[in-house]
C-alpha atoms as a PDB file:
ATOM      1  CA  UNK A   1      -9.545 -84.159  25.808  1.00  0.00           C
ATOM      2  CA  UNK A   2      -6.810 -86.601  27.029  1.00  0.00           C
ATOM      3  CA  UNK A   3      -5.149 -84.073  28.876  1.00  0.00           C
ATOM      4  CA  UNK A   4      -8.680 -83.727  30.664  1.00  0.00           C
ATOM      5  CA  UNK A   5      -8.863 -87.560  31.132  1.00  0.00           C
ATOM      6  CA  UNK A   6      -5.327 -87.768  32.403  1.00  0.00           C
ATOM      7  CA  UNK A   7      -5.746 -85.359  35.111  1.00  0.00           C
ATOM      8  CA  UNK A   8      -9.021 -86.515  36.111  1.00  0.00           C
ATOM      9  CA  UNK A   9      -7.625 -90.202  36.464  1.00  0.00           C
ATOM     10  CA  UNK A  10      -4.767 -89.149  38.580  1.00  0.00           C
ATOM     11  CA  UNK A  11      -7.270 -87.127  41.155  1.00  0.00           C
ATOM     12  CA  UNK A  12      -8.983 -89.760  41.574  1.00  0.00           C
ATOM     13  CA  UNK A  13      -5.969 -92.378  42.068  1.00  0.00           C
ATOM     14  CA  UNK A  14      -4.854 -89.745  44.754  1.00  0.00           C
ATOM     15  CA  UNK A  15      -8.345 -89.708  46.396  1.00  0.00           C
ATOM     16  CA  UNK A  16      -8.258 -93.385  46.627  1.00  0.00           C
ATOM     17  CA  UNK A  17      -4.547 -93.438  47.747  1.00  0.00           C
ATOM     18  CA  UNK A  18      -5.465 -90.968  49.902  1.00  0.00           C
ATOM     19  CA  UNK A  19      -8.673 -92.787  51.048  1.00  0.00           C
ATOM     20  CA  UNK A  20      -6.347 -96.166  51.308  1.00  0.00           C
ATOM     21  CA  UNK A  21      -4.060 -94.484  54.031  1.00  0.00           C
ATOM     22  CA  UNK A  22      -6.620 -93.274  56.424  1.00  0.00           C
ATOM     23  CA  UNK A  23      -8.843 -96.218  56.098  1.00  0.00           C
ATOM     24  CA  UNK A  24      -8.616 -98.256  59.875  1.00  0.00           C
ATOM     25  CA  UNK A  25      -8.381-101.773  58.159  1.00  0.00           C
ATOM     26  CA  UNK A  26      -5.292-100.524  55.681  1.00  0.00           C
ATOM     27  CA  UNK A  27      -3.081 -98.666  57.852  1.00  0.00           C
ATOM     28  CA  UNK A  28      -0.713-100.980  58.933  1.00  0.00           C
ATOM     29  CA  UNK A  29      -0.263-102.508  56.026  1.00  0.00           C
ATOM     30  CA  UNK A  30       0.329 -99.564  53.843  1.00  0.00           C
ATOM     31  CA  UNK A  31       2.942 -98.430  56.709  1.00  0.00           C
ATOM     32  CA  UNK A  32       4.894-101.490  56.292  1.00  0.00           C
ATOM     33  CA  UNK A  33       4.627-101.170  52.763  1.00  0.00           C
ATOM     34  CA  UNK A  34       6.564 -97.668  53.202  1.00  0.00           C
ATOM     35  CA  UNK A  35       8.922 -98.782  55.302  1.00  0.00           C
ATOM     36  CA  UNK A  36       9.773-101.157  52.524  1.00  0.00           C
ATOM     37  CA  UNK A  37       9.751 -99.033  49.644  1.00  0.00           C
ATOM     38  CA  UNK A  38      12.030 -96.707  51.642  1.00  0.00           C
ATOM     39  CA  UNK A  39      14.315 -99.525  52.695  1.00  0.00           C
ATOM     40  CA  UNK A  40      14.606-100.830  48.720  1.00  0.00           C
ATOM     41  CA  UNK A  41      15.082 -96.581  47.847  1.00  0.00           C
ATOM     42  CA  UNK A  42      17.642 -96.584  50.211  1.00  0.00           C
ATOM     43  CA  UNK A  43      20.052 -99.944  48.785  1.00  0.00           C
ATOM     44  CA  UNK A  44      19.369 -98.158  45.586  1.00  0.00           C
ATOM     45  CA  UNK A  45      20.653 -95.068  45.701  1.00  0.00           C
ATOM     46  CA  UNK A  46      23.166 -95.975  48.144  1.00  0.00           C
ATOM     47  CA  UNK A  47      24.306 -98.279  45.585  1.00  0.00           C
ATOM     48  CA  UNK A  48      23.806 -95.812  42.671  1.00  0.00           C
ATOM     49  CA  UNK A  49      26.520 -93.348  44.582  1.00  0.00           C
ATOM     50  CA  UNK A  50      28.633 -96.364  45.146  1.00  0.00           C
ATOM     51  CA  UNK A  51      29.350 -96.755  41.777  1.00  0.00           C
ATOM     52  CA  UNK A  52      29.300 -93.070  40.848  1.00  0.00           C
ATOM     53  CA  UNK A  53      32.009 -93.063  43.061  1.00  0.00           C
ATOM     54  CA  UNK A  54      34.203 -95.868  41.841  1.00  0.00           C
ATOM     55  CA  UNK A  55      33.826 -94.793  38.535  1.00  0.00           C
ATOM     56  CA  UNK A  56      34.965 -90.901  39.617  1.00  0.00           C
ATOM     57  CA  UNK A  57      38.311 -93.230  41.487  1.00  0.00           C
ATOM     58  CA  UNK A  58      39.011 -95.182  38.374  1.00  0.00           C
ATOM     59  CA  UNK A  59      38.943 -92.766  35.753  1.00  0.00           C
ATOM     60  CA  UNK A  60      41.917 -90.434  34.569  1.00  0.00           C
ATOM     61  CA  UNK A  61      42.219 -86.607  35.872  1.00  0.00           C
ATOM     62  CA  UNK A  62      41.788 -84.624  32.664  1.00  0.00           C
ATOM     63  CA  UNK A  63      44.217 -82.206  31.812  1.00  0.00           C
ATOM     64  CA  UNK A  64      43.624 -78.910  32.505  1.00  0.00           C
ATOM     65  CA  UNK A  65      43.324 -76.417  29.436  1.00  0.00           C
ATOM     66  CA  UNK A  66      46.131 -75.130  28.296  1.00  0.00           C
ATOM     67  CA  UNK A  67      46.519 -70.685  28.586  1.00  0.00           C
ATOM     68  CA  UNK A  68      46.767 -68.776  25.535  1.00  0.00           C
ATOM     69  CA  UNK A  69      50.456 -68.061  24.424  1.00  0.00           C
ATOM     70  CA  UNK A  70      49.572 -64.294  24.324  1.00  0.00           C
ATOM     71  CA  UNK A  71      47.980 -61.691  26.133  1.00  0.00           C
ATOM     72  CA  UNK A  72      46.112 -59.554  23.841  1.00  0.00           C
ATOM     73  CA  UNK A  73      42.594 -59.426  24.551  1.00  0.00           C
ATOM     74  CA  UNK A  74      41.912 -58.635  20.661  1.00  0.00           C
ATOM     75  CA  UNK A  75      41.080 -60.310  17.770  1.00  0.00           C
ATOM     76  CA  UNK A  76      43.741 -62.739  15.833  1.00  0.00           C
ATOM     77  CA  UNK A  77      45.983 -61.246  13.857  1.00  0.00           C
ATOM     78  CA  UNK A  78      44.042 -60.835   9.809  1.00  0.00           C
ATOM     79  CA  UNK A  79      41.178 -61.607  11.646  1.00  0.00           C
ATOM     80  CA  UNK A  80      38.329 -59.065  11.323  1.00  0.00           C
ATOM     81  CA  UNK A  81      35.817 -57.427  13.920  1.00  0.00           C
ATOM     82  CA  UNK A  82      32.539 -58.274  13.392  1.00  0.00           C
ATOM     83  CA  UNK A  83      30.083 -55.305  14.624  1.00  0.00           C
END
């Protein structure tokens, strides 16, 4: 039953958003409103690379994994074959 609720709540907050966006009094405010919220997105994930980066600068280069001393493709020596 909630699951029924839940989706009947969000049609109707898209309706309304929706309704909100085409509606003559609204529209320039809900543009500049936008324009904000893609402004603020914008600082944010500029600055969320920003210090993704940094962090990728500062910290050490890990070591790459060392190669196996031998060649053989089998099992270890003693070891036994599972089938």
């Amino acid at each position: 039953m909630g699951k029924v609720v839940s989706i009947l709540i969000g049609l109707i907050l898209i309706a309304l958003g929706v309704w909100g966006c085409i509606a003559e009094s609204w529209q320039g405010a809900v543009v500049t409103f936008i324009k904000g919220g893609l402004v603020i997105m914008a600082l944010v994930v500029g600055l969320g690379i920003l210090v993704f980066g940094l962090s990728e600068l500062r910290a050490a280069p890990e070591p790459t994994p060392a190669e196996p001393s031998s060649s053989s493709s089998g099992p270890p020596e003693g070891g036994s074959e599972q089938k």
